[in-house]
Protein backbone atom coordinates (compact mmCIF):
# COMPACT_ATOMS: atom_id res chain seq x y z
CA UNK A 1 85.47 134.78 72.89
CA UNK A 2 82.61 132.30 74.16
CA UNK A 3 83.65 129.46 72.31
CA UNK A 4 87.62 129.89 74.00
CA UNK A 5 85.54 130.80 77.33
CA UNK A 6 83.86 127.31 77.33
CA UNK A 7 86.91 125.54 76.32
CA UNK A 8 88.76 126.54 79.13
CA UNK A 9 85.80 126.74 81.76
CA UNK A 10 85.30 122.43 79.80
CA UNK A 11 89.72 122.21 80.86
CA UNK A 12 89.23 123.34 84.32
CA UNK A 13 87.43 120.31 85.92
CA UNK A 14 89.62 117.89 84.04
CA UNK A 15 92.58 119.25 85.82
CA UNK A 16 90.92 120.20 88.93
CA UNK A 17 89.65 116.58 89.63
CA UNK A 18 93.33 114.98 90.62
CA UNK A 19 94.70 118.02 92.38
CA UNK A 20 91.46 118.10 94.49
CA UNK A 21 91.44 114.21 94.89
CA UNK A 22 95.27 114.48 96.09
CA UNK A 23 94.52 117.18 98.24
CA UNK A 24 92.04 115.08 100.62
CA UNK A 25 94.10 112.47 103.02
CA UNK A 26 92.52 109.25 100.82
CA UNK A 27 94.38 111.26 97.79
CA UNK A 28 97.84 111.53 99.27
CA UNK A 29 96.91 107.88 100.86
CA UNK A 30 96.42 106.37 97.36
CA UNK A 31 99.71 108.21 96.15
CA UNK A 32 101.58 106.48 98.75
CA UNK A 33 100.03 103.02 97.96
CA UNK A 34 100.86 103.27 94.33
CA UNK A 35 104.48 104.41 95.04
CA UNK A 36 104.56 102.34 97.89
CA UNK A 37 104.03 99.42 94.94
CA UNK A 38 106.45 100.69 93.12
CA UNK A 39 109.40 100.63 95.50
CA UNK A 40 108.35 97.94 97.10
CA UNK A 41 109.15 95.87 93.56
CA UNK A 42 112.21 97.66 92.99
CA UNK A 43 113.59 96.03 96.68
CA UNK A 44 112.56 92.48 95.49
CA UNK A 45 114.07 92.75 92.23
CA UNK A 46 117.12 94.85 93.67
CA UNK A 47 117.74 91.37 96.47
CA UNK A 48 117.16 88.87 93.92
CA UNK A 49 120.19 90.76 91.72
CA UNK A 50 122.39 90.84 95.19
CA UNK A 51 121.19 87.17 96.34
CA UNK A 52 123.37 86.52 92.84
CA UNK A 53 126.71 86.55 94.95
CA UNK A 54 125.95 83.29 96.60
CA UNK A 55 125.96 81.83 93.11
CA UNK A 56 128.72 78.61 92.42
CA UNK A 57 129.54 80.57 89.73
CA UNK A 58 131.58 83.48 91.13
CA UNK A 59 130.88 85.85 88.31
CA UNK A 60 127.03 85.56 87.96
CA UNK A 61 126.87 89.18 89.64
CA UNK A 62 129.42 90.90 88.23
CA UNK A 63 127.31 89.93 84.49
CA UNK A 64 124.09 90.83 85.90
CA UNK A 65 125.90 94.47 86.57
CA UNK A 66 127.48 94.66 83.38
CA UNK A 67 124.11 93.75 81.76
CA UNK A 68 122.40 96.85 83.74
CA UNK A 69 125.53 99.09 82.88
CA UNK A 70 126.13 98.03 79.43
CA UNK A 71 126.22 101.47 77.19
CA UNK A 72 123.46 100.86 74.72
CA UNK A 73 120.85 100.47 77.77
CA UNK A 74 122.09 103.54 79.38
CA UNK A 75 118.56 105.54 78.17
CA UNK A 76 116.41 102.80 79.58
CA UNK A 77 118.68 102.64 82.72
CA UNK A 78 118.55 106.68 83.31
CA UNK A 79 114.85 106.34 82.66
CA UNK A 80 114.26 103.57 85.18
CA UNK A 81 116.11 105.39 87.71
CA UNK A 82 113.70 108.90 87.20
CA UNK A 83 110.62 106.91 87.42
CA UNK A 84 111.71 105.66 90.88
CA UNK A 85 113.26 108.58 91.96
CA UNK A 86 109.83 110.55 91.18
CA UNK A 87 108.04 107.49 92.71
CA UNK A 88 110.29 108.43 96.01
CA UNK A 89 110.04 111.83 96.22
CA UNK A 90 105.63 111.64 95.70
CA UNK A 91 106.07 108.91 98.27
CA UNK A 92 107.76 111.12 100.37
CA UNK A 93 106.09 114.28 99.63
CA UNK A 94 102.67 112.37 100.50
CA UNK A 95 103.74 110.80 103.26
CA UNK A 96 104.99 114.30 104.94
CA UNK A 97 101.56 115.94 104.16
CA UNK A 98 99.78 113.01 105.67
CA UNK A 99 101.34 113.13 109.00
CA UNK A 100 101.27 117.34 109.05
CA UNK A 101 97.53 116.76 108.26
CA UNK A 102 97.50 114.28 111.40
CA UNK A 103 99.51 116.33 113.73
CA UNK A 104 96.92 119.59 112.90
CA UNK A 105 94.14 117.78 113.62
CA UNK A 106 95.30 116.91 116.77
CA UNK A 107 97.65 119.97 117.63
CA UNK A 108 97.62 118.03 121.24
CA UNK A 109 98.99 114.43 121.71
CA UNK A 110 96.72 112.64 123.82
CA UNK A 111 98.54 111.11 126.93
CA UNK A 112 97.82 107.63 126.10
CA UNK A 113 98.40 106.36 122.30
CA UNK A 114 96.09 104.12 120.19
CA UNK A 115 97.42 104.27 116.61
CA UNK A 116 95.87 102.10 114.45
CA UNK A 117 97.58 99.51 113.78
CA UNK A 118 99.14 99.97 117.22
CA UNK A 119 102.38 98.90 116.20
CA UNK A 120 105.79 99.64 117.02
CA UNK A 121 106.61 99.99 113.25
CA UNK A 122 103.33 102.31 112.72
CA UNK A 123 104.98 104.34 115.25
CA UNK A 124 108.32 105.01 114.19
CA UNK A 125 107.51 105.13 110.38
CA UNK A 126 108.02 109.03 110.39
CA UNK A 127 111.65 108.67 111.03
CA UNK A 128 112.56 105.31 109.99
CA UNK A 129 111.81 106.60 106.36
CA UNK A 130 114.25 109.24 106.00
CA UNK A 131 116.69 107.03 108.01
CA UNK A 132 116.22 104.87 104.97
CA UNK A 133 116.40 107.52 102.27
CA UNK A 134 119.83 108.68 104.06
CA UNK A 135 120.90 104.72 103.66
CA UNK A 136 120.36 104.62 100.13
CA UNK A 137 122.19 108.03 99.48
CA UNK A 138 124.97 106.32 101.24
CA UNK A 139 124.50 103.20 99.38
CA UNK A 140 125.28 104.92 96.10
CA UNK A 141 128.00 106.57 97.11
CA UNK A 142 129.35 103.61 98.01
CA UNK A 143 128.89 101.29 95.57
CA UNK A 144 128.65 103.22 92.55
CA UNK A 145 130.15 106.06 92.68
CA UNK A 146 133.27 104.77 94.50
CA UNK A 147 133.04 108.30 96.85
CA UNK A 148 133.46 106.34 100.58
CA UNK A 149 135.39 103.46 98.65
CA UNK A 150 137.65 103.29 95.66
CA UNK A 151 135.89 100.61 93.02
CA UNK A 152 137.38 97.90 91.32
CA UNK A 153 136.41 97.77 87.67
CA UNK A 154 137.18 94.30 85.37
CA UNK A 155 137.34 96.76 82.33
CA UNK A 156 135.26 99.64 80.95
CA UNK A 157 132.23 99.62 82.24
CA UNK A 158 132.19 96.46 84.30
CA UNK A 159 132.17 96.99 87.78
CA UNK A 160 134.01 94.25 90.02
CA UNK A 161 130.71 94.19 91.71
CA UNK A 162 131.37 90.83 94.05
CA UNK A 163 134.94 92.29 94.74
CA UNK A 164 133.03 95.77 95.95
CA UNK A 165 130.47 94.21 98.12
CA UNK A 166 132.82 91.97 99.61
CA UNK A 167 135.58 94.77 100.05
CA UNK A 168 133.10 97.17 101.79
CA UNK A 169 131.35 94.83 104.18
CA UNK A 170 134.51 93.76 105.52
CA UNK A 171 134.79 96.70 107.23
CA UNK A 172 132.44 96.43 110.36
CA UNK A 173 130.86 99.87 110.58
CA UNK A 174 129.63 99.11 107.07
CA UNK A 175 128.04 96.08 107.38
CA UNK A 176 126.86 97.61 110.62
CA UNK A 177 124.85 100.24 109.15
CA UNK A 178 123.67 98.17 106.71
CA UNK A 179 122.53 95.68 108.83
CA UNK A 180 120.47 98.37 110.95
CA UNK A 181 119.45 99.87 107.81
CA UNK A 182 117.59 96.47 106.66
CA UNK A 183 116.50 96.25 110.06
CA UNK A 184 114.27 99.76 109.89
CA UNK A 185 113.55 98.90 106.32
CA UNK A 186 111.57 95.54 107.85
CA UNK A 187 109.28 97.49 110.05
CA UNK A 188 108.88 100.10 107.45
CA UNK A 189 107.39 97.35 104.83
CA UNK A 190 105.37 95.92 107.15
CA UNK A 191 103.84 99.09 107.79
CA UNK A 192 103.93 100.01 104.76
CA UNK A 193 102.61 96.52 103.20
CA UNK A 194 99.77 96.48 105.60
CA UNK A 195 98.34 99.98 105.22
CA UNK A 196 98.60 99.36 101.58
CA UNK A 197 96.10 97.11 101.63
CA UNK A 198 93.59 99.61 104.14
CA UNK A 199 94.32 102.44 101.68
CA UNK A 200 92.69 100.05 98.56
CA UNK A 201 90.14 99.48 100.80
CA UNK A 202 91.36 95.26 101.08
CA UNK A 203 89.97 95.38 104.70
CA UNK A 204 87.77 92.82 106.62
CA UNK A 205 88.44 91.37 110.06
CA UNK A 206 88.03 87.47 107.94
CA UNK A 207 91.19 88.42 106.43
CA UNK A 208 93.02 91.48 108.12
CA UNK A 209 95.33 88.79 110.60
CA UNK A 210 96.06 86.90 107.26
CA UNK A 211 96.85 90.30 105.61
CA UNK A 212 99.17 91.49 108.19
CA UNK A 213 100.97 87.96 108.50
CA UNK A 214 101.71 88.30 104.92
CA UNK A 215 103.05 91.87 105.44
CA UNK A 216 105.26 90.64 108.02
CA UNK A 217 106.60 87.86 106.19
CA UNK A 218 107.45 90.01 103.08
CA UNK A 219 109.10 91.87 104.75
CA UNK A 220 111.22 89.93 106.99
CA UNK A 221 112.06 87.60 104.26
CA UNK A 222 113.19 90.80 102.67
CA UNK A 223 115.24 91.70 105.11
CA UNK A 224 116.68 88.16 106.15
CA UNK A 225 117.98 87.81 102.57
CA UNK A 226 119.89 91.63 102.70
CA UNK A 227 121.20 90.81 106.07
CA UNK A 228 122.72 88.07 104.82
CA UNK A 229 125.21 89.07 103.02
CA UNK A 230 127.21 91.39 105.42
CA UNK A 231 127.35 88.89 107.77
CA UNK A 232 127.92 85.84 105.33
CA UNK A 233 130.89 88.27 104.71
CA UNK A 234 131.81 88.88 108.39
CA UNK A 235 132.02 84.89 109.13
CA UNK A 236 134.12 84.47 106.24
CA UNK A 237 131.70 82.46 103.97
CA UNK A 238 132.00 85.12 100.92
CA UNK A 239 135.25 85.70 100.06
């Protein structure tokens, strides 16, 4: 009876350390960072597979998507998609906690705002995320599950993924939503980007301007290169 009492008073700690890290703000702000990480790479590599449809040859995209769908990597596809689908809900889980934490700690909004960073994108990060998250929902459904639009397939599957995007940005409410979708997503990097960096503690005012410069370009270029393509559709340049 000792020996099992000191293995699980030994246990205890080990598994009490991360829940009681998480549970202070630096916790759920290191969370966020990590996850933030991990999305953030998943948007790069997700526009340098889309940037594929300006590609001379015509059917660059539609390989890339049979590579991804191709049967035998359907495991490592399924298990790709649950790691970032955790990743997003911790993100957003964290993210939630942190600003609940905020708002009890200052039950009262003071009449005059100094957020730090002052920003218009620190400011509407709250809602711009779950503007986002209802994006991508919509996203799916439209371009691989075929629910808003029907899909063309070149066989078995092989989405007709060039045909799709095309198809579906042609009509303007689309491409509309889209466009204001990559448009919140831009001020939600650069948020997101720069607080990174104060969460790992990457913070001194030599290199904070540099630091938020290169959050803002990330993300713009980011969004620039998603824009593109609805209205490189619009004006007719991708047919």
């Amino acid at each position: 009876m000792q020996r099992g009492t000191r293995v699980s008073s030994a246990a205890a700690p080990s598994i009490g350390r991360p829940v009681g890290f998480y549970e202070a703000p630096i916790g759920k702000k290191a969370v966020m960072a990590v996850t933030g990480v991990i999305l953030f790479g998943y948007v790069v590599g997700h526009l340098l597979g889309n940037l594929q449809i300006y590609s001379s040859d015509r059917d660059a995209i539609n390989r890339y998507a049979a590579f991804l769908h191709d049967p035998s990597r359907a495991v490592f596809l399924w298990g790709v998609r649950a790691f970032l689908l955790a990743a997003l809900a911790l993100h957003i889980t964290a993210s939630v906690q942190l600003w609940l934490l905020k708002r009890a700690a200052r039950p009262i909004a003071y009449v005059k705002k100094d957020d730090v960073p002052s920003s218009y994108a620190a400011r509407t990060m709250l809602w711009s995320g779950p503007i986002i998250f209802a994006f991508v929902v919509f996203h799916i459904l439209h371009l691989t599950s075929g629910a808003v639009l029907p899909l063309r397939e070149l066989g078995p599957n092989r989405p007709d993924v060039r045909a799709n995007v095309i198809g579906g940005f042609q009509h303007p409410v689309v491409a509309i939503a889209y466009i204001v979708a990559m448009l919140l997503l831009c001020l939600h990097l650069y948020h997101g980007v720069w607080s990174m960096f104060q969460s790992v503690g990457v913070s001194h005012p030599r290199i904070n301007r540099g630091l938020k410069r290169l959050a803002a370009a990330a993300a713009v270029l980011i969004a620039a290169g998603n824009i593109s393509i609805p209205l490189a559709v619009m004006a007719g340049l991708l047919t």
